[in-house]
PDB file of N, CA and C in Angstrom:
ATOM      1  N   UNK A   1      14.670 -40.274 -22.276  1.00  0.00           N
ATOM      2  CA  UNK A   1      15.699 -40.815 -23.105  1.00  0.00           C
ATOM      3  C   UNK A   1      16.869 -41.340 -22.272  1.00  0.00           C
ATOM      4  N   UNK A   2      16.910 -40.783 -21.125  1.00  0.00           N
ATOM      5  CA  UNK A   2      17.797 -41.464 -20.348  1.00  0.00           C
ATOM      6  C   UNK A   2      18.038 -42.471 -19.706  1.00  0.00           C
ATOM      7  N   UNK A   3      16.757 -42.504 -19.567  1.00  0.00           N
ATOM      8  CA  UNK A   3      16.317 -43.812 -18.627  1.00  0.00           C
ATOM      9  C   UNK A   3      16.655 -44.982 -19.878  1.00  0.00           C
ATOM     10  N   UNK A   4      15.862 -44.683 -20.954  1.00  0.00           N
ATOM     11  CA  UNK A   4      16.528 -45.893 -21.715  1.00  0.00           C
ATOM     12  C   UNK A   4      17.675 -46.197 -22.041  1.00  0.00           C
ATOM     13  N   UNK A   5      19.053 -45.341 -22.421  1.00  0.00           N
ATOM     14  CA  UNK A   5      20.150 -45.448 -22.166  1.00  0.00           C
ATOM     15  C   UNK A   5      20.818 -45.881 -21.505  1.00  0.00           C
ATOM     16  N   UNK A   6      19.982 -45.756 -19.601  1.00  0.00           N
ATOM     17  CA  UNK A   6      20.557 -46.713 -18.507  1.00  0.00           C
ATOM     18  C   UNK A   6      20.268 -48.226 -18.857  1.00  0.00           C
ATOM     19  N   UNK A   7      18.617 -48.324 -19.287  1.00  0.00           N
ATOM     20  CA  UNK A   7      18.531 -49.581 -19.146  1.00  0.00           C
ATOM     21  C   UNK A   7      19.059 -50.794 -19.905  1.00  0.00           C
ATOM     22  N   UNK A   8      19.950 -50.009 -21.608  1.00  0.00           N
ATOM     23  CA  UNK A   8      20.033 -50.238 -22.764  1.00  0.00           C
ATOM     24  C   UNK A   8      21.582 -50.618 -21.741  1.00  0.00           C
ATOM     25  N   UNK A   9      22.453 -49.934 -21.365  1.00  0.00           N
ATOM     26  CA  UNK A   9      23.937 -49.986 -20.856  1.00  0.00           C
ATOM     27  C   UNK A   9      23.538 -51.279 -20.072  1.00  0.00           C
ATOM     28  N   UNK A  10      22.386 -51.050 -19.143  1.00  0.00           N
ATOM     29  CA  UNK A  10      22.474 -51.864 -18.134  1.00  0.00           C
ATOM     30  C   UNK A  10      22.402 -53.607 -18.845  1.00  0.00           C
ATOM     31  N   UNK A  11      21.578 -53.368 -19.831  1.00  0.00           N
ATOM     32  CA  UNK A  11      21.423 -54.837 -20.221  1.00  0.00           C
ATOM     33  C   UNK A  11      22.387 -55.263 -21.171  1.00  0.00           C
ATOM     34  N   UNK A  12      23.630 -54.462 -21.776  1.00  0.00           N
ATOM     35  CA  UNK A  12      25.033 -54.495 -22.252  1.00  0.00           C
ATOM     36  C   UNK A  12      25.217 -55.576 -21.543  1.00  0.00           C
ATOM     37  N   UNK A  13      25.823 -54.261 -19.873  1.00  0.00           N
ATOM     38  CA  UNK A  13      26.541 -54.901 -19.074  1.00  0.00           C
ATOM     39  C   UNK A  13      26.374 -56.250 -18.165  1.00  0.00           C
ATOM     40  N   UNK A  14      25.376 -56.539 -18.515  1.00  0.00           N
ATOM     41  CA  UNK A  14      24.861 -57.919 -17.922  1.00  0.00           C
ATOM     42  C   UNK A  14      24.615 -59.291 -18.265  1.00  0.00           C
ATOM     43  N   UNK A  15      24.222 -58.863 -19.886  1.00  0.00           N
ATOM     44  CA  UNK A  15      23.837 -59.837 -20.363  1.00  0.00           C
ATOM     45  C   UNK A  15      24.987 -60.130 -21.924  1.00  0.00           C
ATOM     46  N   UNK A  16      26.199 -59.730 -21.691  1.00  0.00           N
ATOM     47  CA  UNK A  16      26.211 -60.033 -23.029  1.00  0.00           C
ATOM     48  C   UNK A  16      28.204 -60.496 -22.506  1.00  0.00           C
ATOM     49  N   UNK A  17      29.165 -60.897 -23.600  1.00  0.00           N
ATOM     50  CA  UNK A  17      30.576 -61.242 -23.105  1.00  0.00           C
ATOM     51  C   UNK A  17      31.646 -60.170 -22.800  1.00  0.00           C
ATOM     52  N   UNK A  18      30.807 -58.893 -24.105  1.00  0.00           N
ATOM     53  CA  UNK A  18      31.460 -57.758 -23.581  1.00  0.00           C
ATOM     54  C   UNK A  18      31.333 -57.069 -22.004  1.00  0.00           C
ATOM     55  N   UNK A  19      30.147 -57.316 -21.747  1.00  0.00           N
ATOM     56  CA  UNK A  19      30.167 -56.943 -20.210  1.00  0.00           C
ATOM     57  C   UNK A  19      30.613 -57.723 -18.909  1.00  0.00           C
ATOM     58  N   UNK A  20      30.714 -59.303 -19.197  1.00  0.00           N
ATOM     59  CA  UNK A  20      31.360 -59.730 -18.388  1.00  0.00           C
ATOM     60  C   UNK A  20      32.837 -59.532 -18.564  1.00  0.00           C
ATOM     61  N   UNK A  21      33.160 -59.270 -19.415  1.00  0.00           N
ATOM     62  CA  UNK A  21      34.858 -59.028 -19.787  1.00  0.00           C
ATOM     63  C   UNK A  21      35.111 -57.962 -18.965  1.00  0.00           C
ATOM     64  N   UNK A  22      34.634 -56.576 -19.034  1.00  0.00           N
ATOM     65  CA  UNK A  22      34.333 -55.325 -18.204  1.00  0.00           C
ATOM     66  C   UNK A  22      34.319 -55.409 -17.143  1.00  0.00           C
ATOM     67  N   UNK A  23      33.466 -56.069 -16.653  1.00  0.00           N
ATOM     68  CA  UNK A  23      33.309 -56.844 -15.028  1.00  0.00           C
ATOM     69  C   UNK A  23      34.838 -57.376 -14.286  1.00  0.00           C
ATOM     70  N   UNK A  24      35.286 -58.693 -15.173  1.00  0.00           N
ATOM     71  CA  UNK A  24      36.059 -59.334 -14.846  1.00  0.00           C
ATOM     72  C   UNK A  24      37.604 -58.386 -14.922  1.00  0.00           C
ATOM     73  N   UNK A  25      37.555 -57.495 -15.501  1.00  0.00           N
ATOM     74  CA  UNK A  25      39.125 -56.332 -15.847  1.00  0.00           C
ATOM     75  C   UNK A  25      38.825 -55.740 -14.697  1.00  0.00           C
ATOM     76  N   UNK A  26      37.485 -55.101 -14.467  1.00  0.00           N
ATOM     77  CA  UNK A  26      37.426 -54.393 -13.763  1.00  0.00           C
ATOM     78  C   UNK A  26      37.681 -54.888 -12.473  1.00  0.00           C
ATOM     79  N   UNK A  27      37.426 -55.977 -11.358  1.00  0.00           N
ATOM     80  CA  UNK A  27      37.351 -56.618 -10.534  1.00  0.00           C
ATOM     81  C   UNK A  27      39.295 -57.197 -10.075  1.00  0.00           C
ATOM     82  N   UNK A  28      39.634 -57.486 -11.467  1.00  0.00           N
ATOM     83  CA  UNK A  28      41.241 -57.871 -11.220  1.00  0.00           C
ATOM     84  C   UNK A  28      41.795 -58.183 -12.658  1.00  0.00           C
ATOM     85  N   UNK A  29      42.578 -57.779 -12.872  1.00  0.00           N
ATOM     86  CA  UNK A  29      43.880 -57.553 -13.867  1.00  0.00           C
ATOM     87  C   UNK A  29      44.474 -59.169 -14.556  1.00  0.00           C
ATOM     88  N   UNK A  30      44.633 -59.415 -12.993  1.00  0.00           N
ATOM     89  CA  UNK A  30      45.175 -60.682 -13.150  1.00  0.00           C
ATOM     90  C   UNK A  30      44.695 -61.724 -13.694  1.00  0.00           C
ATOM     91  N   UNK A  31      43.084 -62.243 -13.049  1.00  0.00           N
ATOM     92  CA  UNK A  31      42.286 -63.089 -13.421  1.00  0.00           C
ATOM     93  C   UNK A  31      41.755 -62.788 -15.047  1.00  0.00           C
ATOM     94  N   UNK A  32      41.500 -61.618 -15.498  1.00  0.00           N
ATOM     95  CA  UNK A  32      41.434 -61.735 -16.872  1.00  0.00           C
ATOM     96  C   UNK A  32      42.220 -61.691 -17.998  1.00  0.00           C
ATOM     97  N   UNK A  33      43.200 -61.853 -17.597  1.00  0.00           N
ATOM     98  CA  UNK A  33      44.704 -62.447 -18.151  1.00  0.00           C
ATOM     99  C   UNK A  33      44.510 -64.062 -18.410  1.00  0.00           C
ATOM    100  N   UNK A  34      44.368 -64.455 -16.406  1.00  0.00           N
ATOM    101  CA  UNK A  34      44.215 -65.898 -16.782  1.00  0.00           C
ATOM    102  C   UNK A  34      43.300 -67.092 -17.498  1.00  0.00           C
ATOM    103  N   UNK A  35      41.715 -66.210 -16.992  1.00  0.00           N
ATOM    104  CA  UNK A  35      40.696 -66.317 -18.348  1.00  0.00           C
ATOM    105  C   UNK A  35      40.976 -66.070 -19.533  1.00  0.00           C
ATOM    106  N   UNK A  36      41.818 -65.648 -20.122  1.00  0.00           N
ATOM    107  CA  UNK A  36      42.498 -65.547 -21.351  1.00  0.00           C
ATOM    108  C   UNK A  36      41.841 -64.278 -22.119  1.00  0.00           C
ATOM    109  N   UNK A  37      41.166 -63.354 -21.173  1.00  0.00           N
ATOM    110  CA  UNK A  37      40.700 -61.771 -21.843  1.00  0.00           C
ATOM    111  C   UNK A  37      41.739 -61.122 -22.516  1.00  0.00           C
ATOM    112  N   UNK A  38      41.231 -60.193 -23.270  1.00  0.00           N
ATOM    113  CA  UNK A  38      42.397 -59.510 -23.718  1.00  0.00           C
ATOM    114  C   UNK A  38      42.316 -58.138 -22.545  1.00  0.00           C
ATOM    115  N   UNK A  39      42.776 -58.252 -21.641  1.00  0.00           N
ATOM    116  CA  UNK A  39      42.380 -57.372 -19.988  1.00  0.00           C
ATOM    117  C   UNK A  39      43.074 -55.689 -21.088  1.00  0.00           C
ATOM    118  N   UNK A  40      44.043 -55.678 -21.882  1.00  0.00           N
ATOM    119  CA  UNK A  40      44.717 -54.511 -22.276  1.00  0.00           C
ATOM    120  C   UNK A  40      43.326 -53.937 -23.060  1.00  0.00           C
ATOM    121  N   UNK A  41      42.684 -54.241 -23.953  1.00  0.00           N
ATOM    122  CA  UNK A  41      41.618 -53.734 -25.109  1.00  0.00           C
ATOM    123  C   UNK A  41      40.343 -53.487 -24.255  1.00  0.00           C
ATOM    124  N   UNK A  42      39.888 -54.279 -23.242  1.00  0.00           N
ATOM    125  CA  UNK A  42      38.949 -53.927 -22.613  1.00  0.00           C
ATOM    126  C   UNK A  42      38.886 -52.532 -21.199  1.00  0.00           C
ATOM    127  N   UNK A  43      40.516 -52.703 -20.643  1.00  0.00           N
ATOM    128  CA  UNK A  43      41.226 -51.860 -20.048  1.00  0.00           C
ATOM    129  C   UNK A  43      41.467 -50.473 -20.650  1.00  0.00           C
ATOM    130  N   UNK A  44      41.266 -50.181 -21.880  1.00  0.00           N
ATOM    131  CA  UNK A  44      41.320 -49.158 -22.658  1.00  0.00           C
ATOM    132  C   UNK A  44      40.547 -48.557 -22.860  1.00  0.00           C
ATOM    133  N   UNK A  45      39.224 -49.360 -23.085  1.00  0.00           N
ATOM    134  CA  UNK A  45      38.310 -48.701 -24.039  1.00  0.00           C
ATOM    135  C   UNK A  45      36.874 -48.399 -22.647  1.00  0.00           C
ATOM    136  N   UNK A  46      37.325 -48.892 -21.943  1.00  0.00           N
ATOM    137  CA  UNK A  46      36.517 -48.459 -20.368  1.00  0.00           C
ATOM    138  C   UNK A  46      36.858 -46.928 -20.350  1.00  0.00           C
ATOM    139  N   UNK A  47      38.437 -47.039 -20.219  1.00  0.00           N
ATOM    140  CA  UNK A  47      38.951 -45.332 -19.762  1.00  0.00           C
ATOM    141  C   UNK A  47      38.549 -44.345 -21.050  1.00  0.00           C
ATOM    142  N   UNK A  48      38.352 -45.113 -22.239  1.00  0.00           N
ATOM    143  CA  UNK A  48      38.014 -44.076 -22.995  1.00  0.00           C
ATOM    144  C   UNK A  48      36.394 -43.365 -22.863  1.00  0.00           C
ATOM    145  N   UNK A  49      35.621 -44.686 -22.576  1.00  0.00           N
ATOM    146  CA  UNK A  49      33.783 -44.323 -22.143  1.00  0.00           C
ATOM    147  C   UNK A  49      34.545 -43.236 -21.560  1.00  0.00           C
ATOM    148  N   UNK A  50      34.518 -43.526 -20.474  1.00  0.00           N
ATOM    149  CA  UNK A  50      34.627 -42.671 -18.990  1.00  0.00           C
ATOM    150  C   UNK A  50      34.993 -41.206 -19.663  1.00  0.00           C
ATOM    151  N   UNK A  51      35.871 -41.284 -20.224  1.00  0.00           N
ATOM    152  CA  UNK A  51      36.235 -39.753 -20.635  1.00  0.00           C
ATOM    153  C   UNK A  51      35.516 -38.947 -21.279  1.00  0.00           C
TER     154      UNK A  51
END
């Protein structure tokens, strides 16, 4: 069951806008500001997974 969970996250994070958004916050602050992300909502809800 885990393994599918990785592969299920993994293909989130790769293939879809929510994961490049993730990517791009994650990588720099700045630039997904200037891409016009909302860097604060995606910046949030990362630290919340994590927790």
């Amino acid at each position: 069951m885990a393994v599918v969970a990785a592969v299920l996250i993994w293909g989130v994070l790769r293939q879809t806008f929510f994961g490049f958004s993730v990517r791009v916050v994650d990588a720099s602050l700045k630039a997904a500001v200037y891409a016009g992300i909302k860097s604060d909502i995606y910046h949030g809800l990362c630290l919340r997974l994590i927790d």
